[in-house]
N, C-alpha and C. Protein backbone atom coordinates (compact mmCIF):
# COMPACT_ATOMS: atom_id res chain seq x y z
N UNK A 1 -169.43 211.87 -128.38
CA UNK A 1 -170.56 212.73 -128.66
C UNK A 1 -171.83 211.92 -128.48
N UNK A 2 -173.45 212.01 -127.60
CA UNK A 2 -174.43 212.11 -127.57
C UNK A 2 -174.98 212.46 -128.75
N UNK A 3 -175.85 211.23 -128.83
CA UNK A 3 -177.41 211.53 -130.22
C UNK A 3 -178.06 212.06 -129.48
N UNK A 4 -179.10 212.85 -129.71
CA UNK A 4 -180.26 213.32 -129.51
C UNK A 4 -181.41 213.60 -130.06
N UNK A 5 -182.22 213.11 -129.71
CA UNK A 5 -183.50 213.00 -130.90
C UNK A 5 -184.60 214.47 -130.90
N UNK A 6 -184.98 215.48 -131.37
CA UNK A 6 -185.31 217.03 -132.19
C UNK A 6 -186.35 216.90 -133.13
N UNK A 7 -187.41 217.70 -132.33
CA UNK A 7 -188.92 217.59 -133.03
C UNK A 7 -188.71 219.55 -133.53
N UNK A 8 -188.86 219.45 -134.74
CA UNK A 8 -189.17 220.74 -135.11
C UNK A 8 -190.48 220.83 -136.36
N UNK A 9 -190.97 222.32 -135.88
CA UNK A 9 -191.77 222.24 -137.17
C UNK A 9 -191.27 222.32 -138.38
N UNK A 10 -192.13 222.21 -139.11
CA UNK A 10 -191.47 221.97 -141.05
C UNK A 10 -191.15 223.22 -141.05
N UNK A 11 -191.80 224.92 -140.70
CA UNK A 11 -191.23 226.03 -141.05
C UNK A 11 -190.15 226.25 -140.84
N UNK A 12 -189.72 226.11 -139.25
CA UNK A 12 -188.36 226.01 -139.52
C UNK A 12 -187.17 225.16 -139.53
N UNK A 13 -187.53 223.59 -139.77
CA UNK A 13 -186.86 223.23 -140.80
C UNK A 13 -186.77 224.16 -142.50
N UNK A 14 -187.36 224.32 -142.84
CA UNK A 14 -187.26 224.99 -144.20
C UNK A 14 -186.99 226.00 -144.15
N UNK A 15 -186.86 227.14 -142.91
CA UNK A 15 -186.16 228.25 -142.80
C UNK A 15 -184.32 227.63 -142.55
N UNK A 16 -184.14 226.43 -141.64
CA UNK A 16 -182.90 225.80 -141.54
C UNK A 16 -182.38 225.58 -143.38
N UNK A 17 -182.98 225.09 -143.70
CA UNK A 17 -182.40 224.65 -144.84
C UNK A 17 -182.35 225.61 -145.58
N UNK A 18 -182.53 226.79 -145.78
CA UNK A 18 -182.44 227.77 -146.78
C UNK A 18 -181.21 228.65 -146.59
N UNK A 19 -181.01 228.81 -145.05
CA UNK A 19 -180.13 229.40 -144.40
C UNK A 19 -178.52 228.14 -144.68
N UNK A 20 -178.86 227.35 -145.06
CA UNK A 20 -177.18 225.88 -144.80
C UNK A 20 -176.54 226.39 -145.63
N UNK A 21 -176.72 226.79 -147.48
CA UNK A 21 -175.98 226.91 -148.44
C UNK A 21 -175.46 228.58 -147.69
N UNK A 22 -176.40 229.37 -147.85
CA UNK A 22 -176.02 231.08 -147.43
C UNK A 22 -175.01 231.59 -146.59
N UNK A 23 -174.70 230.47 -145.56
CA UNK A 23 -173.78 230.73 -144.45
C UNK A 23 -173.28 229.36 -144.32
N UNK A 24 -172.77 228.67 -145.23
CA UNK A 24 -171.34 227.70 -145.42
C UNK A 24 -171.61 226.70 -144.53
N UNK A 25 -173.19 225.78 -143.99
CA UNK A 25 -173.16 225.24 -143.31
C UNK A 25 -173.43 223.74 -143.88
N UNK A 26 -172.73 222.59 -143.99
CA UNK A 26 -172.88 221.49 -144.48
C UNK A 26 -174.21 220.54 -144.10
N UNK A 27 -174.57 220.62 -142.93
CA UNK A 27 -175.76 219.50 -142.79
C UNK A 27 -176.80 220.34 -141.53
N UNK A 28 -178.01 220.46 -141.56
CA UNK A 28 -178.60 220.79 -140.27
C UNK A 28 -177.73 220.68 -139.14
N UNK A 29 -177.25 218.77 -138.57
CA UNK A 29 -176.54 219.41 -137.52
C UNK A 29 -175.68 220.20 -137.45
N UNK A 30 -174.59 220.68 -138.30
CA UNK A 30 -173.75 221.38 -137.97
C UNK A 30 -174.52 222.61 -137.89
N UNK A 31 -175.75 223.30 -138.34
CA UNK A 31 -175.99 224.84 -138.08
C UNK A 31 -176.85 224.72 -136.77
N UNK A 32 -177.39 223.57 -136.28
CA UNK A 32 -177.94 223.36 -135.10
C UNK A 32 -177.10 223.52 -133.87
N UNK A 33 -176.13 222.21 -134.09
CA UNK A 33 -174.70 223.12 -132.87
C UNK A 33 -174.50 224.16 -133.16
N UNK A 34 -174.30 224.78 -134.08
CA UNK A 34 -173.75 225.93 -134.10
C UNK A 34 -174.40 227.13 -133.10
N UNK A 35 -175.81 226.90 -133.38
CA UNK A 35 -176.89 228.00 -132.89
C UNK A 35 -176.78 227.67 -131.24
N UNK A 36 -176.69 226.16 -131.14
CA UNK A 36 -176.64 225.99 -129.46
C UNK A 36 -175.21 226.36 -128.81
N UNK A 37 -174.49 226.31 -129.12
CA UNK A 37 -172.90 227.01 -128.85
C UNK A 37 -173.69 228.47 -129.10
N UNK A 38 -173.95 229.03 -129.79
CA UNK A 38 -174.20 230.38 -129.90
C UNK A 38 -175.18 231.51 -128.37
N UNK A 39 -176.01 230.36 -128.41
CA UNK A 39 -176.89 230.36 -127.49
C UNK A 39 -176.34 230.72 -126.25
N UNK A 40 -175.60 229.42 -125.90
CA UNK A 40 -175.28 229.22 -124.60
C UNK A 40 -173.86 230.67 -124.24
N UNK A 41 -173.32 230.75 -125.27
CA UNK A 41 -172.38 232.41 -125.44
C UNK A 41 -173.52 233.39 -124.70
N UNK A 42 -174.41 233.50 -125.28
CA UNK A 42 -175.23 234.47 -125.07
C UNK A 42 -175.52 234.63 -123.88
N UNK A 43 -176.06 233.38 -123.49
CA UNK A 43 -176.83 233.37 -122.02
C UNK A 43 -175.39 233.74 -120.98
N UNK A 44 -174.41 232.91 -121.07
CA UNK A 44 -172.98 233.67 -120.08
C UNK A 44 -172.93 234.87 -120.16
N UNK A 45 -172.64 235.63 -122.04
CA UNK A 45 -172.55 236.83 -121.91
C UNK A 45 -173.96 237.40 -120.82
N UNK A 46 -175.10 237.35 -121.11
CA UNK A 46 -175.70 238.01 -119.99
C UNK A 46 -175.66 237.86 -118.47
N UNK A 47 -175.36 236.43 -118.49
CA UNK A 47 -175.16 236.21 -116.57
C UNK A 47 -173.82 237.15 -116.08
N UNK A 48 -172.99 237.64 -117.44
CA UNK A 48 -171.49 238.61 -116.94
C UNK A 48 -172.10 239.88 -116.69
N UNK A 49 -172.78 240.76 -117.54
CA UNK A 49 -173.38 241.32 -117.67
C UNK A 49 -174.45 241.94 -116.17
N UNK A 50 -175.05 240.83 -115.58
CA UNK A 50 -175.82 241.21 -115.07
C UNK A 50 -174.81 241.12 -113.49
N UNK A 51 -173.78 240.77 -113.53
CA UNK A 51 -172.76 240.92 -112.64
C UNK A 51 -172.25 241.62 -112.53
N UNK A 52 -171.91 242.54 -113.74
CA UNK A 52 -170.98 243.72 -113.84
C UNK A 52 -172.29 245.00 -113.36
N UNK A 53 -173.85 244.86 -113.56
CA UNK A 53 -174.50 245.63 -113.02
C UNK A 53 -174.93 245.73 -111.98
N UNK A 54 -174.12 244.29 -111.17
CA UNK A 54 -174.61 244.83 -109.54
C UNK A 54 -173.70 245.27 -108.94
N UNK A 55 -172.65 244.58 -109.44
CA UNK A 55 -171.19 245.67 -108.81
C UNK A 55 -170.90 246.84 -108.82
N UNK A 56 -171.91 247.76 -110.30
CA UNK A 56 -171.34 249.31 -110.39
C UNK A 56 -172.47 249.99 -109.30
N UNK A 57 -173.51 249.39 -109.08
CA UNK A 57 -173.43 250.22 -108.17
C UNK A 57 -173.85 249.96 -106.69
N UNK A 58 -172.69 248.94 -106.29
CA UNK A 58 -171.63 248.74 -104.83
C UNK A 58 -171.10 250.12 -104.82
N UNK A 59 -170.20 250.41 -105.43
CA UNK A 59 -168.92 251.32 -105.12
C UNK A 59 -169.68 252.65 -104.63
N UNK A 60 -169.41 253.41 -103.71
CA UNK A 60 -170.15 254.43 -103.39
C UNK A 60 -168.28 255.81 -103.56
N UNK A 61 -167.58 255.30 -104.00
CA UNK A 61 -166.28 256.05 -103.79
C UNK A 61 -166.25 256.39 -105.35
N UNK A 62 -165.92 257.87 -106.25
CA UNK A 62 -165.75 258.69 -107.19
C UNK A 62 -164.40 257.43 -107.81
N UNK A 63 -164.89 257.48 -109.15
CA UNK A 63 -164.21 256.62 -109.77
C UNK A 63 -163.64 257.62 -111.72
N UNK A 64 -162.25 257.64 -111.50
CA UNK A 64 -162.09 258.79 -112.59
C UNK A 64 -162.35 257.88 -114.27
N UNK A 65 -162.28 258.46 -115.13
CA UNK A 65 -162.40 257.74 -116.39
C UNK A 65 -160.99 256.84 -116.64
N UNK A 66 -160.11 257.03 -116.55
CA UNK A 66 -158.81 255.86 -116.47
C UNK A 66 -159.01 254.78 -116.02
N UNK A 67 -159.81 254.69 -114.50
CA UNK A 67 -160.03 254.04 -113.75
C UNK A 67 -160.73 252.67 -114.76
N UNK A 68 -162.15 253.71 -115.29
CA UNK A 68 -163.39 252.97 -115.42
C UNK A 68 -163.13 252.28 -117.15
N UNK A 69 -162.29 252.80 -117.35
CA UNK A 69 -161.46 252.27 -118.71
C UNK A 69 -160.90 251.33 -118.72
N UNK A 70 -160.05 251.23 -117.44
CA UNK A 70 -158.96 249.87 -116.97
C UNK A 70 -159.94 249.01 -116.64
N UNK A 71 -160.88 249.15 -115.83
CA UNK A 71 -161.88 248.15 -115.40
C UNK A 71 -162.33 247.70 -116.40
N UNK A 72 -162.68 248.03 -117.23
CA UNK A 72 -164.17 247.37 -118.20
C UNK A 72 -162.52 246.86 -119.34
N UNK A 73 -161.36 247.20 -119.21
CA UNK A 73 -160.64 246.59 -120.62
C UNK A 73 -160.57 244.77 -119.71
N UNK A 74 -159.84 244.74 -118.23
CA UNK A 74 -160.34 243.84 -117.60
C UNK A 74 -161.14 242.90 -117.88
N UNK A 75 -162.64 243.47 -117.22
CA UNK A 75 -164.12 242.77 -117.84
C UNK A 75 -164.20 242.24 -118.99
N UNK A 76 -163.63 242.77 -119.97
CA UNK A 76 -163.34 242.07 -121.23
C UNK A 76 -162.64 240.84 -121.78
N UNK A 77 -161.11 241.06 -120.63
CA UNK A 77 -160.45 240.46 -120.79
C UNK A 77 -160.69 238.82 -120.36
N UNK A 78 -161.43 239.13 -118.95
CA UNK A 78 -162.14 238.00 -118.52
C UNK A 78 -163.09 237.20 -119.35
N UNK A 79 -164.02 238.21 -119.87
CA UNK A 79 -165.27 237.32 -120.57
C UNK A 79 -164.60 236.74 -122.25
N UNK A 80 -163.98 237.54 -122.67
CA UNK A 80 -162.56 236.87 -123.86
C UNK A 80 -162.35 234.88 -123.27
N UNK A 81 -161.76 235.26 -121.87
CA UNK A 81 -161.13 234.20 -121.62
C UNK A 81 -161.89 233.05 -121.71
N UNK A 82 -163.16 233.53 -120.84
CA UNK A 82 -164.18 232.46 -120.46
C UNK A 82 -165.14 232.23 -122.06
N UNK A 83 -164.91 232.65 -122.71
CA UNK A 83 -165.78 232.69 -123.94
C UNK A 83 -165.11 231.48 -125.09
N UNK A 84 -163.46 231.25 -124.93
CA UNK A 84 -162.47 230.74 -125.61
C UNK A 84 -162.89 229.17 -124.64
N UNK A 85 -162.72 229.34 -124.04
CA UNK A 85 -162.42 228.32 -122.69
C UNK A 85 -163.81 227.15 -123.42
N UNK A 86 -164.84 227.78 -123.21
CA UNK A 86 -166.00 226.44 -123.94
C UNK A 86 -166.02 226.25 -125.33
């Protein structure tokens, strides 16, 4: 593991620290990774997201609700995977 040295203001440091006891978090760093793992979830979830909205509308062919059900349980299944994976 990498040190890294983190300039924050005192507010939220003192918003950090109020939040450590409330949600079971032992020391700043651990709610700091936490938020950057959280983060970086986020930002994938949207780069999937913005993939799955250029593909829907590729398809120019009638697509029934079974279809579009199986697809997106899929899509799920994928972003599940890739979400476990980091």
């Amino acid at each position: 593991m990498e040190t890294i040295s983190l300039k924050l203001e005192e507010g939220i440091l003192s918003e950090i620290d109020r939040k450590l006891a409330a949600h079971r978090y032992s020391t700043r760093t651990e709610f700091i990774r936490d938020a950057i793992r959280e983060k970086l979830s986020e930002l994938e979830k949207e780069k999937l997201l913005q993939e799955v909205a250029k593909l829907r509308g590729l398809s120019k062919r009638k697509t029934t609700d079974g279809e579009l059900h199986k697809a997106g349980e899929k899509a799920f299944e994928i972003l599940e995977r890739r979400l476990k994976a980091k």
